[in-house]
N, C-alpha and C. Protein backbone atom coordinates (compact mmCIF):
# COMPACT_ATOMS: atom_id res chain seq x y z
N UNK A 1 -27.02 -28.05 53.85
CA UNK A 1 -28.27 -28.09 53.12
C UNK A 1 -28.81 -26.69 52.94
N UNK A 2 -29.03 -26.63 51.58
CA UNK A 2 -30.18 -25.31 51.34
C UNK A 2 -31.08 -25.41 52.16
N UNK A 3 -31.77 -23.60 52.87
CA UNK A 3 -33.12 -23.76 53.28
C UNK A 3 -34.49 -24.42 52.35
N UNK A 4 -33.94 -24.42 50.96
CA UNK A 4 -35.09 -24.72 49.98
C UNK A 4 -35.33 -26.67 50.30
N UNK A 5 -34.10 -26.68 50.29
CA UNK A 5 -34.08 -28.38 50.27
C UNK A 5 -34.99 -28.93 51.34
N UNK A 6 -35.86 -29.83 51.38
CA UNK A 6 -36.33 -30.74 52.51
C UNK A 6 -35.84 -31.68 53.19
N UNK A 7 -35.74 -31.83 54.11
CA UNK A 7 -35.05 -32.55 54.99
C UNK A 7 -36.01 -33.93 55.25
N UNK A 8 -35.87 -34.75 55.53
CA UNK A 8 -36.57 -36.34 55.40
C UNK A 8 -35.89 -36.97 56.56
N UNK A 9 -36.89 -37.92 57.07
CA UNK A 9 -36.15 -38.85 57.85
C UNK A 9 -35.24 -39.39 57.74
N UNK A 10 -35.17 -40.23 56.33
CA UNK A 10 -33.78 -40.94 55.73
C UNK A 10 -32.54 -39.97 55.91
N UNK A 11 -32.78 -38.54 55.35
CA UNK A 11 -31.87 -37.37 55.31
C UNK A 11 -31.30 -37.74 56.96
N UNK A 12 -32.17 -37.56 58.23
CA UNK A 12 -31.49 -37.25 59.65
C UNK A 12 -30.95 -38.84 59.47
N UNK A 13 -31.52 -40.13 59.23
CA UNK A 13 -30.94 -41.11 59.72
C UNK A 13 -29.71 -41.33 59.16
N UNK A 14 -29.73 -41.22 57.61
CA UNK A 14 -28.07 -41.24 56.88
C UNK A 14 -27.01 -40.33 58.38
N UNK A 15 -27.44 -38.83 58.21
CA UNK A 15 -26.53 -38.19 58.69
C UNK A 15 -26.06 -38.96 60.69
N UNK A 16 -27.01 -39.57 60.71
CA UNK A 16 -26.08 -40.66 61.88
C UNK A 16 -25.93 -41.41 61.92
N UNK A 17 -25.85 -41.88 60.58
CA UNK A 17 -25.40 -42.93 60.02
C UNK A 17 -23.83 -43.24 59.79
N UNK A 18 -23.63 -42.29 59.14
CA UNK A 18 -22.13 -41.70 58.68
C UNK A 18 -21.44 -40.58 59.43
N UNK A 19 -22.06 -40.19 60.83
CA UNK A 19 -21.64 -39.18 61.78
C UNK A 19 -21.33 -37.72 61.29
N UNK A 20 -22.09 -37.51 60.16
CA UNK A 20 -21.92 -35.65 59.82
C UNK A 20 -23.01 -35.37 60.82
N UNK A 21 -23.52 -35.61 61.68
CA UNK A 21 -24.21 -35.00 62.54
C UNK A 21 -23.44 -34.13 63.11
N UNK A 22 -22.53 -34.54 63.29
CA UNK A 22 -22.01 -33.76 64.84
C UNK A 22 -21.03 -33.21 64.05
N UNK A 23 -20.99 -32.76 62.66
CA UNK A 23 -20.21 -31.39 62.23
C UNK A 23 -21.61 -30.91 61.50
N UNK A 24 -22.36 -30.80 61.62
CA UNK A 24 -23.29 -30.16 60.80
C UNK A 24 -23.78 -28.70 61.71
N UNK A 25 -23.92 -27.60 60.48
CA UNK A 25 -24.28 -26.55 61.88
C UNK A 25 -25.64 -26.41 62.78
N UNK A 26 -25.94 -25.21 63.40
CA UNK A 26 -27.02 -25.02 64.50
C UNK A 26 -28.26 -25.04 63.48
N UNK A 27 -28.13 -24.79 62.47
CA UNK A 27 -29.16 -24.21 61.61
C UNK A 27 -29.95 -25.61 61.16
N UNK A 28 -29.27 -25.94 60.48
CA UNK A 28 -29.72 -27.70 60.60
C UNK A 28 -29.91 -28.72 61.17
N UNK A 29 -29.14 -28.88 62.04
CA UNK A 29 -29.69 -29.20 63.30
C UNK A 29 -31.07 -28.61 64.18
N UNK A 30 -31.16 -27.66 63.77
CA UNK A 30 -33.08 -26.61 64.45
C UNK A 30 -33.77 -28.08 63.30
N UNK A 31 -33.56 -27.65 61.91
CA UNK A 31 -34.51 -28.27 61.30
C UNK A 31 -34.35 -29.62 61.46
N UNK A 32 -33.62 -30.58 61.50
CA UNK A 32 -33.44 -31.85 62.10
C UNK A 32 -34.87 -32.11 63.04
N UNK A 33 -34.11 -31.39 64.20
CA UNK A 33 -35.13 -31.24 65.30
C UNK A 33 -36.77 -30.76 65.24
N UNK A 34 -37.11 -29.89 63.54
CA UNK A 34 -38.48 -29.82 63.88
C UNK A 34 -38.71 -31.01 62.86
N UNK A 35 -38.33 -31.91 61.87
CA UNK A 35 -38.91 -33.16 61.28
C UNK A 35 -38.93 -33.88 61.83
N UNK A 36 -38.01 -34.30 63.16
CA UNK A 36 -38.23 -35.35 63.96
C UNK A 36 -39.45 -35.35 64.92
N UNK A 37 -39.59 -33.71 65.40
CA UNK A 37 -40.73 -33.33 66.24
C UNK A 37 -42.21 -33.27 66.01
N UNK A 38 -41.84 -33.21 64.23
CA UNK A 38 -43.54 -32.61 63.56
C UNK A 38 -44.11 -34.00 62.75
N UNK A 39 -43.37 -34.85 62.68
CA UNK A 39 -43.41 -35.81 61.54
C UNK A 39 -44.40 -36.77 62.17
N UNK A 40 -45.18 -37.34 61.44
CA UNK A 40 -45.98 -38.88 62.00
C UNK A 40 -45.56 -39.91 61.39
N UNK A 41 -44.96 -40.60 62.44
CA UNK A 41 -44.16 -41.87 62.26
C UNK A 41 -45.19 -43.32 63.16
N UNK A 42 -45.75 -44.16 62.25
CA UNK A 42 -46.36 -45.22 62.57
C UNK A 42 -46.12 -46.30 62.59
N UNK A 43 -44.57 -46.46 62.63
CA UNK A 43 -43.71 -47.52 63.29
C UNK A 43 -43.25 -47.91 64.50
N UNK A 44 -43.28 -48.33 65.68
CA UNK A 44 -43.27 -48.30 66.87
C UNK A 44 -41.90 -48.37 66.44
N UNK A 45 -40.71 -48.83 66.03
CA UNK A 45 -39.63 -49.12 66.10
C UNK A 45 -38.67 -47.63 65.94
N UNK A 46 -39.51 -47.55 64.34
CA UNK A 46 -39.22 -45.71 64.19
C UNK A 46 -39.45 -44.87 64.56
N UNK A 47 -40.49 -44.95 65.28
CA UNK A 47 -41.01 -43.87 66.38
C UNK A 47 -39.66 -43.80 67.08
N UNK A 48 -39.66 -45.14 68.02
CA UNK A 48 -38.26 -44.74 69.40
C UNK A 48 -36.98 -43.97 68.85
N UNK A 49 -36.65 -44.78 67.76
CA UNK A 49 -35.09 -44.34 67.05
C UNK A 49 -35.15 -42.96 66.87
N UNK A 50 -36.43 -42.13 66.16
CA UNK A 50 -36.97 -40.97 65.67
C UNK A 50 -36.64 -39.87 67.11
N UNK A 51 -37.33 -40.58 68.38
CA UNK A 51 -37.02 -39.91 69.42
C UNK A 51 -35.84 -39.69 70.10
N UNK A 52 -35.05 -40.73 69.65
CA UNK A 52 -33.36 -41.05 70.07
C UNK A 52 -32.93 -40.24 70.10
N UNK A 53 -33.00 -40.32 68.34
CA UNK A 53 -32.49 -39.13 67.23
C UNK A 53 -32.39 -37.82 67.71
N UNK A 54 -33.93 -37.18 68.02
CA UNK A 54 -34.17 -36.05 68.55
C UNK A 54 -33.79 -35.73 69.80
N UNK A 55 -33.14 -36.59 70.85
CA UNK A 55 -32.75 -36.62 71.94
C UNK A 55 -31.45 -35.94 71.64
N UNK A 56 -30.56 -37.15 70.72
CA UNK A 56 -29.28 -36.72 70.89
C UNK A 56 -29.23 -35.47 69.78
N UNK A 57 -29.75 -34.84 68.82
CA UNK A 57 -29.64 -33.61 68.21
C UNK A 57 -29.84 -32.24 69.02
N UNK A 58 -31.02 -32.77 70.38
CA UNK A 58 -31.12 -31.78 71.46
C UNK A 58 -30.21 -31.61 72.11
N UNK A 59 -29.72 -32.70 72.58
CA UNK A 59 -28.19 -32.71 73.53
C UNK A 59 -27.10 -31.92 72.44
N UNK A 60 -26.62 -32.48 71.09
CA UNK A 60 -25.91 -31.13 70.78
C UNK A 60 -26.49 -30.12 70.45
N UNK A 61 -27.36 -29.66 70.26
CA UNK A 61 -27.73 -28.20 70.42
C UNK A 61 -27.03 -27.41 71.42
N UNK A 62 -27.67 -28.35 72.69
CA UNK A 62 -27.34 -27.43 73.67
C UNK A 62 -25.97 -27.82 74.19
N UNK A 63 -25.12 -28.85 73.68
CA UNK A 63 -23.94 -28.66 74.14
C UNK A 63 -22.73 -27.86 73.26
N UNK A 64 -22.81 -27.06 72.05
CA UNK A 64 -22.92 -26.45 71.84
C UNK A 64 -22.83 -25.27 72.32
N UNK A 65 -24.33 -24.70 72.67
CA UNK A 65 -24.48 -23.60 73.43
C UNK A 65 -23.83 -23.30 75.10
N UNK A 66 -23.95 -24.35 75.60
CA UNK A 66 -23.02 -24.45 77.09
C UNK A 66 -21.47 -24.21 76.87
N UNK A 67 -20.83 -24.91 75.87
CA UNK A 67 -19.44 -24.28 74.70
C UNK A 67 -19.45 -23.05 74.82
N UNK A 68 -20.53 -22.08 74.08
CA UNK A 68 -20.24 -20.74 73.45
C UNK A 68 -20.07 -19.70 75.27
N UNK A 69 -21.01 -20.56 75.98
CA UNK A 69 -21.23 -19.23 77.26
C UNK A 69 -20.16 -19.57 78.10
N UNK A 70 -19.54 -21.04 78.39
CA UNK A 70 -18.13 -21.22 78.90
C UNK A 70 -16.78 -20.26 78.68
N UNK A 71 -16.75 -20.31 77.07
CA UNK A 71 -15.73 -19.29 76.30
C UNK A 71 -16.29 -17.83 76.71
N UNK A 72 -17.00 -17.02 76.93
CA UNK A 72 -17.61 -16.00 76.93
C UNK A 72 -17.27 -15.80 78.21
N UNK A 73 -17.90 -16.38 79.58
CA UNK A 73 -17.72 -16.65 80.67
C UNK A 73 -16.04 -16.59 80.90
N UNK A 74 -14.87 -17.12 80.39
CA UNK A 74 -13.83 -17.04 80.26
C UNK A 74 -13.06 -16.02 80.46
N UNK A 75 -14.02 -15.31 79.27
CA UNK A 75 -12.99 -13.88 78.90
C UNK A 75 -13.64 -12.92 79.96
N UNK A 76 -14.90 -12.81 80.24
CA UNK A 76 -15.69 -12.06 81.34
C UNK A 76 -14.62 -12.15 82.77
N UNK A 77 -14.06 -13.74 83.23
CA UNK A 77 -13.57 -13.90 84.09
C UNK A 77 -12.49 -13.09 84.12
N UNK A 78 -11.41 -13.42 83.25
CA UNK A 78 -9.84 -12.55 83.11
C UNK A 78 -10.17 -11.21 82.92
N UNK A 79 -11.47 -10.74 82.50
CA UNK A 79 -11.28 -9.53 82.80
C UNK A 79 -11.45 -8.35 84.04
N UNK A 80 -12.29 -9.55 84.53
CA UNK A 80 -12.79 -8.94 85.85
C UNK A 80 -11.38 -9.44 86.79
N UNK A 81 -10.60 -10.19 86.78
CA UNK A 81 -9.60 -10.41 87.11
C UNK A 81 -8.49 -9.40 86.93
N UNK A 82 -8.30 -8.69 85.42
CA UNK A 82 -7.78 -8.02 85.12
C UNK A 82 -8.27 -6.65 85.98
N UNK A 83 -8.89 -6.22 86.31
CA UNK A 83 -9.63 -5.28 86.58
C UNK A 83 -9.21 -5.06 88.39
N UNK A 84 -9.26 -5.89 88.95
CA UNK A 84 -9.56 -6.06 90.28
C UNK A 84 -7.64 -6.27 90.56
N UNK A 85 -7.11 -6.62 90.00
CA UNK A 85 -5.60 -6.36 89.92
C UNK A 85 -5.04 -5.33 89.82
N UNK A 86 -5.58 -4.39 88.53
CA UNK A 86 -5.38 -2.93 88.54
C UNK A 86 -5.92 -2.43 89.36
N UNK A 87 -7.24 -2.33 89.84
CA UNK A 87 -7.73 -1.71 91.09
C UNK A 87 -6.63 -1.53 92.84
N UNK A 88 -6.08 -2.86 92.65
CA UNK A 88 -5.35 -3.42 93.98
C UNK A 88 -4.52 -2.35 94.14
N UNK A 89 -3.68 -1.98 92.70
CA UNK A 89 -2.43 -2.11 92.09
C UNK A 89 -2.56 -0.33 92.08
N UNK A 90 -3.55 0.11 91.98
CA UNK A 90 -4.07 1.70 91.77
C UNK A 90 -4.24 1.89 93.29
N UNK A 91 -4.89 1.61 94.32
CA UNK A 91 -5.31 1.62 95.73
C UNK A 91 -3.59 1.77 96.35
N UNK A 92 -2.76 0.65 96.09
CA UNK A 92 -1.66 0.63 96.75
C UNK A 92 -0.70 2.05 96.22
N UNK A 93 -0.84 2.11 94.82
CA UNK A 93 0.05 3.73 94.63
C UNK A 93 -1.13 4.67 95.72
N UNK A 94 -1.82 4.96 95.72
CA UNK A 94 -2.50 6.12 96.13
C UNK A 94 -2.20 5.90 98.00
N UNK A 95 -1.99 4.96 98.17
CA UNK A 95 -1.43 4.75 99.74
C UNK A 95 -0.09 5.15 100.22
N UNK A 96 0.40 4.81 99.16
CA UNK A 96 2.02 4.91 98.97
C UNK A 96 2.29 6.56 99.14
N UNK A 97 1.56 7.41 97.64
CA UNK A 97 1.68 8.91 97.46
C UNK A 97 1.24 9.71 98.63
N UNK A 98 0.45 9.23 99.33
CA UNK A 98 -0.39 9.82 100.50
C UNK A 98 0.67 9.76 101.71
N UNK A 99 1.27 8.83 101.83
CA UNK A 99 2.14 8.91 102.88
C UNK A 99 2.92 9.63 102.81
């Protein structure tokens, strides 16, 4: 969706309707999350679903984001791994030459 375009309730309910939710990006998904948050809904029925909605769009947000710092976290690991191997690996020549 264009930023110009408006987003509507019908708009979030189709999209979990037909499951493009969960390929749709972060960006739309924010706005998802502020029509569900800002909107006045005077249906007790639509209210709950409305909150569902916004439940599970929060949950991928942030699962998502727990994704991106896992992978990140990853490479941080092997490198500090990498690092502490060469260190070992540098310590043991310099023990070696010294003798």
């Amino acid at each position: 969706m264009s930023e110009r375009e408006s987003v509507t309730l019908n708009d979030i309910h189709d999209a979990f309707e037909t499951g493009d939710l969960f390929n749709e990006p972060d960006d739309v998904l924010m706005e998802y999350l502020r029509v569900l948050n800002t909107g006045s809904i005077p249906n007790e029925y639509a209210r709950h679903r409305a909150i569902n909605h916004a439940i599970t769009v929060n949950t991928l947000i942030n699962l998502r984001f727990i994704k991106s710092v896992e992978r990140s976290n990853t490479i941080y690991t092997w490198v500090v791994i990498v690092l502490a191997v060469l260190t070992l690996i540098t310590s043991i020549v310099q023990i070696i030459v010294s003798i």
